[in-house]
N, C-alpha and C. Protein backbone atom coordinates (compact mmCIF):
# COMPACT_ATOMS: atom_id res chain seq x y z
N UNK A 1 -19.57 -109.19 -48.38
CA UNK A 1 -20.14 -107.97 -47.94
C UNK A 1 -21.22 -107.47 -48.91
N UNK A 2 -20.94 -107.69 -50.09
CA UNK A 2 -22.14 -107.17 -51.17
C UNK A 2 -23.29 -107.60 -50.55
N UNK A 3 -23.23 -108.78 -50.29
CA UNK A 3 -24.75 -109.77 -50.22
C UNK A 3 -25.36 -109.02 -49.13
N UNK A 4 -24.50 -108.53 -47.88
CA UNK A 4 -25.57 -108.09 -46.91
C UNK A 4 -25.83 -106.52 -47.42
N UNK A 5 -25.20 -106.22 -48.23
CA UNK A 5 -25.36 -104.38 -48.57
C UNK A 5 -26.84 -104.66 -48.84
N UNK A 6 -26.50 -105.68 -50.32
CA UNK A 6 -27.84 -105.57 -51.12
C UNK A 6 -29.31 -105.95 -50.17
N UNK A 7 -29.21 -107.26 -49.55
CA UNK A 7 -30.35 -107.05 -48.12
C UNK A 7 -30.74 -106.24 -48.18
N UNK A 8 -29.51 -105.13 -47.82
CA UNK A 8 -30.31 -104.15 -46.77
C UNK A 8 -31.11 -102.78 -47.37
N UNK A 9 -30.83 -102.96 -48.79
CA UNK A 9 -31.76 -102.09 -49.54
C UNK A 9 -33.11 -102.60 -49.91
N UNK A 10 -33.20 -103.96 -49.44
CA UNK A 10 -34.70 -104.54 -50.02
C UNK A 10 -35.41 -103.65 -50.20
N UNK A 11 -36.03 -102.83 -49.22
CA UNK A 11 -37.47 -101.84 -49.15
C UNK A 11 -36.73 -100.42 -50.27
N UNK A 12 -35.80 -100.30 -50.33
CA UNK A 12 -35.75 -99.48 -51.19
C UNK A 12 -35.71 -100.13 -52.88
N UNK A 13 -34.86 -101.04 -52.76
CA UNK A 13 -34.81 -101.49 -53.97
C UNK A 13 -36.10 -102.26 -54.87
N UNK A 14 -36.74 -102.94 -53.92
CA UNK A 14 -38.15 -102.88 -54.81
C UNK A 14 -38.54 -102.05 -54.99
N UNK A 15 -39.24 -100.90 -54.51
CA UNK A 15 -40.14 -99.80 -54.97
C UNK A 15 -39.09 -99.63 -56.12
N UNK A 16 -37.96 -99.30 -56.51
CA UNK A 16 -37.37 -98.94 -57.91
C UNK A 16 -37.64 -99.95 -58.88
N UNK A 17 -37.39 -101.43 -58.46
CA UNK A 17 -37.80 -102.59 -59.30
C UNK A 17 -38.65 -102.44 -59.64
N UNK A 18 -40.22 -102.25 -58.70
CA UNK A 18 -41.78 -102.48 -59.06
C UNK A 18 -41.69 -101.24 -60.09
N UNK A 19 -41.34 -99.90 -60.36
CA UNK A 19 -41.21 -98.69 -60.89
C UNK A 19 -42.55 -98.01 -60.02
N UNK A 20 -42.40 -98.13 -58.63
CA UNK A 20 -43.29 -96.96 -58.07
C UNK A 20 -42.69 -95.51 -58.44
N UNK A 21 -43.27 -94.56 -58.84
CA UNK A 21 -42.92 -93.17 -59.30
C UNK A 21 -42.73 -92.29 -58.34
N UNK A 22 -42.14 -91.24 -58.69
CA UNK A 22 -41.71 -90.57 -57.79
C UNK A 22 -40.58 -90.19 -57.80
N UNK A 23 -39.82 -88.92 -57.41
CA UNK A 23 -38.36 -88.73 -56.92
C UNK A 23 -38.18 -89.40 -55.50
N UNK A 24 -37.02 -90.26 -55.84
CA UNK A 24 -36.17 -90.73 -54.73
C UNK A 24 -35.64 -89.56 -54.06
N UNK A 25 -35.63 -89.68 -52.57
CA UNK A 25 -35.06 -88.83 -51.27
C UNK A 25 -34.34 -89.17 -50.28
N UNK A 26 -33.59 -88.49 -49.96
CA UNK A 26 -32.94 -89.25 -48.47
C UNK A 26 -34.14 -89.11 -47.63
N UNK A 27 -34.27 -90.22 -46.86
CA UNK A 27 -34.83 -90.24 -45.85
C UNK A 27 -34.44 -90.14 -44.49
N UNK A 28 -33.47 -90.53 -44.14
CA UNK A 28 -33.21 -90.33 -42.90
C UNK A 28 -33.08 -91.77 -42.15
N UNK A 29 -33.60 -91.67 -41.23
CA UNK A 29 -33.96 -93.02 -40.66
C UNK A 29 -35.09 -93.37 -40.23
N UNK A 30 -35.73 -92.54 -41.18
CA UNK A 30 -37.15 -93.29 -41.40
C UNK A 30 -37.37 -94.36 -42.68
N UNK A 31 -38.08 -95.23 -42.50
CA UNK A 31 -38.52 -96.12 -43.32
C UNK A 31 -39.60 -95.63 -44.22
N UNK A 32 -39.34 -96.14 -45.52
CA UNK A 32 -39.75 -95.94 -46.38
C UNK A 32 -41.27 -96.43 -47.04
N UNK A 33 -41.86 -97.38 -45.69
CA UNK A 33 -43.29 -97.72 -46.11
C UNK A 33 -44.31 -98.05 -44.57
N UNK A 34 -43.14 -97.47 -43.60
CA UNK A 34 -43.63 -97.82 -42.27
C UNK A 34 -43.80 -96.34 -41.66
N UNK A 35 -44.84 -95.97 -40.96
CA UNK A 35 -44.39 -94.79 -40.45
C UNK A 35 -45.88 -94.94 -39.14
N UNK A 36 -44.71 -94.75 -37.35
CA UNK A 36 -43.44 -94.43 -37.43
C UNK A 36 -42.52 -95.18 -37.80
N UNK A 37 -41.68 -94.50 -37.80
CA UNK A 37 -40.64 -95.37 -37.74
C UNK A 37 -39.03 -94.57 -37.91
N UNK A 38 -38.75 -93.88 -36.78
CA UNK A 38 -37.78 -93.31 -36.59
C UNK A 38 -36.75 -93.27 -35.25
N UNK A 39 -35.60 -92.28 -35.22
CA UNK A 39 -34.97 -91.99 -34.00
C UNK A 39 -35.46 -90.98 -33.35
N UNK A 40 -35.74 -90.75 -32.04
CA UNK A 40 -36.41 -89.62 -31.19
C UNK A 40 -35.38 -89.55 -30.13
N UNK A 41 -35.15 -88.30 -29.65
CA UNK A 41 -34.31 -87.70 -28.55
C UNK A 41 -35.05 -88.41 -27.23
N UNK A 42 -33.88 -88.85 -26.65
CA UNK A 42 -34.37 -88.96 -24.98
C UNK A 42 -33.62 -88.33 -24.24
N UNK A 43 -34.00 -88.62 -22.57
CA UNK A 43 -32.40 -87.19 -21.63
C UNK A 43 -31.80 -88.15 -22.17
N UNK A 44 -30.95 -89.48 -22.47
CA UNK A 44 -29.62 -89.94 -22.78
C UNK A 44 -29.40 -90.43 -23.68
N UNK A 45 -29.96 -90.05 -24.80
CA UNK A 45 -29.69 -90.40 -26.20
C UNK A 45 -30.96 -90.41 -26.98
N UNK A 46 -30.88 -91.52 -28.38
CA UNK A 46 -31.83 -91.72 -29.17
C UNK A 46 -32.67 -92.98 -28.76
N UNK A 47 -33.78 -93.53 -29.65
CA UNK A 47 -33.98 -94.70 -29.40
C UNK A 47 -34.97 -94.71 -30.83
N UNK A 48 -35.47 -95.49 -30.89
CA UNK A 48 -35.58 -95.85 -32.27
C UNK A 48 -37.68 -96.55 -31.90
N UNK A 49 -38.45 -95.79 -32.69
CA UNK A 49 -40.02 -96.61 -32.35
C UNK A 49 -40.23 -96.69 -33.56
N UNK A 50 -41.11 -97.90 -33.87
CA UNK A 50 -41.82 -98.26 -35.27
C UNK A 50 -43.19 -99.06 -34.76
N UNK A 51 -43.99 -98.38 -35.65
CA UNK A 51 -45.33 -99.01 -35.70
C UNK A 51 -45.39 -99.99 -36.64
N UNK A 52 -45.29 -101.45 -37.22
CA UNK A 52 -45.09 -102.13 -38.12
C UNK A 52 -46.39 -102.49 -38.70
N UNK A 53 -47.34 -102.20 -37.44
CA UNK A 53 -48.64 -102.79 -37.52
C UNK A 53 -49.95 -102.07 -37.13
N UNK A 54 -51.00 -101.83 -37.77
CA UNK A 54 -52.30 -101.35 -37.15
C UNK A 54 -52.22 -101.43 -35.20
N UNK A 55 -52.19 -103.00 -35.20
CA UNK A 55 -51.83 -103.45 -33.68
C UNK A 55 -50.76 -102.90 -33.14
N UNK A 56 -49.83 -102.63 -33.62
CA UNK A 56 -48.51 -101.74 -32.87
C UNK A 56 -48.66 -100.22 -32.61
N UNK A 57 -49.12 -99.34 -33.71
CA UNK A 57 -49.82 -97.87 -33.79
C UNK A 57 -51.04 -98.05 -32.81
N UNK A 58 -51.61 -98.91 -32.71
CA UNK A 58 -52.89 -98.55 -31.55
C UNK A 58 -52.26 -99.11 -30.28
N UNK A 59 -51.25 -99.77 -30.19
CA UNK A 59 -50.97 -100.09 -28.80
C UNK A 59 -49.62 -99.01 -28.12
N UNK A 60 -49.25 -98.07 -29.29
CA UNK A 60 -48.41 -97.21 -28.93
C UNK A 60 -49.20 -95.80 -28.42
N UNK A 61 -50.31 -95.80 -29.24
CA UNK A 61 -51.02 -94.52 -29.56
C UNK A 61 -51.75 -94.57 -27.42
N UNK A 62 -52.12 -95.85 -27.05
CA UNK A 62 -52.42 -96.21 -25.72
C UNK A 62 -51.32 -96.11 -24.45
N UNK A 63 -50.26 -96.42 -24.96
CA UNK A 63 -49.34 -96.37 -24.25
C UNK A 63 -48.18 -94.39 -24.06
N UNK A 64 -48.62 -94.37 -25.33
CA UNK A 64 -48.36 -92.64 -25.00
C UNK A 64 -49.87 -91.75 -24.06
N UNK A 65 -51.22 -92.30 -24.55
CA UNK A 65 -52.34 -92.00 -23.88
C UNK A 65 -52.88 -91.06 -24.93
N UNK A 66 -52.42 -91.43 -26.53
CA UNK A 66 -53.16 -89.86 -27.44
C UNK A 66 -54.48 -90.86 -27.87
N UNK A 67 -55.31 -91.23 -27.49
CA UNK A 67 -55.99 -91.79 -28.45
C UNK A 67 -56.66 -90.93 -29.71
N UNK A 68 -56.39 -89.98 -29.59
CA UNK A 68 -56.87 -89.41 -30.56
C UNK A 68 -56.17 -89.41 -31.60
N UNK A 69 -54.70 -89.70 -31.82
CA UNK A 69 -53.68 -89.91 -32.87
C UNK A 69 -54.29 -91.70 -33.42
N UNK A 70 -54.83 -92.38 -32.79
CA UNK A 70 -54.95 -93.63 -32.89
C UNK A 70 -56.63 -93.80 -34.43
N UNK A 71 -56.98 -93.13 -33.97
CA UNK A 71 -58.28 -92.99 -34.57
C UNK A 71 -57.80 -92.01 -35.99
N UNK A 72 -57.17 -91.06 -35.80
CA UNK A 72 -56.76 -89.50 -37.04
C UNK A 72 -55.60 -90.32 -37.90
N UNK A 73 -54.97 -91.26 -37.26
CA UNK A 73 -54.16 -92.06 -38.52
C UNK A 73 -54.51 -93.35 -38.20
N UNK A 74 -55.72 -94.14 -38.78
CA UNK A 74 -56.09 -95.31 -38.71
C UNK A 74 -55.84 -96.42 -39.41
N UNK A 75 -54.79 -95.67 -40.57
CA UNK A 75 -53.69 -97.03 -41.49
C UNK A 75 -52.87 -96.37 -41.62
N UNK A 76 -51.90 -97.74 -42.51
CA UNK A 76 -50.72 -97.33 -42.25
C UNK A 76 -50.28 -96.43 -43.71
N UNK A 77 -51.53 -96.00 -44.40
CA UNK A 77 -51.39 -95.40 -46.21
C UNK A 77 -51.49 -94.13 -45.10
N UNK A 78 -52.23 -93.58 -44.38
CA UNK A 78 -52.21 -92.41 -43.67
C UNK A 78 -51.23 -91.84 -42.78
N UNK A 79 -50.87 -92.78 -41.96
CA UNK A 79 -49.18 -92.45 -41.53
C UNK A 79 -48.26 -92.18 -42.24
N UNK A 80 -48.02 -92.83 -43.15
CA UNK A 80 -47.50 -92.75 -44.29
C UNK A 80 -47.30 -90.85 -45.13
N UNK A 81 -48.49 -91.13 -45.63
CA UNK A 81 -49.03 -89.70 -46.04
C UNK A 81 -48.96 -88.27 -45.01
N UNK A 82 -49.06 -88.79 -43.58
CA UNK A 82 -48.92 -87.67 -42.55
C UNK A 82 -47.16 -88.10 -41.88
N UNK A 83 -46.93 -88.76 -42.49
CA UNK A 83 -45.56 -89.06 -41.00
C UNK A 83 -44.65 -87.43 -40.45
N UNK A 84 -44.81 -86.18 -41.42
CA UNK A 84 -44.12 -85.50 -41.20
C UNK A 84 -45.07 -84.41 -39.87
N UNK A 85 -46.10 -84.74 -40.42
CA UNK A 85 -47.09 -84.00 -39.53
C UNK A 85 -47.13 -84.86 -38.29
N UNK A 86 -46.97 -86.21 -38.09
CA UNK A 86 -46.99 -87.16 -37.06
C UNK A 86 -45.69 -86.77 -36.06
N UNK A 87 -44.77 -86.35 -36.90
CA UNK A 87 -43.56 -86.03 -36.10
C UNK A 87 -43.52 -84.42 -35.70
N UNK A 88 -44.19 -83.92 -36.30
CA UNK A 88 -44.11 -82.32 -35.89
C UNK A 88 -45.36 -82.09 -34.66
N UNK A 89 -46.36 -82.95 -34.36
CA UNK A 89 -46.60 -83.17 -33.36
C UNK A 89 -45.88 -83.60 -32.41
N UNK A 90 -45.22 -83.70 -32.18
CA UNK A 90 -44.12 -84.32 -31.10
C UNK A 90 -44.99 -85.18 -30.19
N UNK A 91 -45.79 -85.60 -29.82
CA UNK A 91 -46.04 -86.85 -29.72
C UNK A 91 -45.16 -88.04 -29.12
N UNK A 92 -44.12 -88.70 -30.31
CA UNK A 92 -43.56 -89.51 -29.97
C UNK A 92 -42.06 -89.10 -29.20
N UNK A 93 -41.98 -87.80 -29.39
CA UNK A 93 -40.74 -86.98 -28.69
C UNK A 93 -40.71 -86.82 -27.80
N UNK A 94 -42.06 -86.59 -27.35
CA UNK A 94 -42.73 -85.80 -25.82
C UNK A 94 -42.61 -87.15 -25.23
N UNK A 95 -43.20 -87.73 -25.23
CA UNK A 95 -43.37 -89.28 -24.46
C UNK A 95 -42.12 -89.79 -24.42
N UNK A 96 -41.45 -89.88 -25.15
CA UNK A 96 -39.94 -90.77 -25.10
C UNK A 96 -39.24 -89.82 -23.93
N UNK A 97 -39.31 -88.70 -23.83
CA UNK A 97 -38.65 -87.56 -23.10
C UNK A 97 -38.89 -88.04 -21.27
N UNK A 98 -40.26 -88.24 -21.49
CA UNK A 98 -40.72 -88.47 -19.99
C UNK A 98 -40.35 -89.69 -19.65
């Protein structure tokens, strides 16, 4: 069981290895270098979206119809930097809803 614990901290446990700075936070179930990348309410539960990729954020940003979110976070250092503002747009809430 250790072996898969430790796995599953990879993305956390490097950034401490590399010594990226910073206070450590709970995050939630968001990811820690991907954003999105969370759980959103639907009528029957959660479901889980991640942009992993430039190509995934512009083909989501099309498929919700914001193109304007597609262009205002055009990497993934900016999602990143906005994810809280990305989510307080509801955006990905609103769309999962419908």
């Amino acid at each position: 069981m250790f072996d898969a614990a430790f796995v599953s901290l990879s993305n956390f446990l490097m950034g401490l290895l590399a010594g990226r700075p910073g206070k450590r936070t709970r995050t939630g179930n968001r990811h820690p270098g991907i954003a999105p990348w969370s759980l959103y309410p639907t009528t029957d539960g959660r479901v889980l979206i991640s942009a992993g990729s430039q190509s995934h954020w512009l083909r989501l940003c099309e498929l919700m119809e914001r193109p304007d979110l597609a262009g205002r976070f055009d990497t993934q250092g900016a999602r990143l930097a906005a994810v809280d503002e990305i989510d307080k747009l509801n955006a990905l809430e609103e769309w999962v809803r419908n």
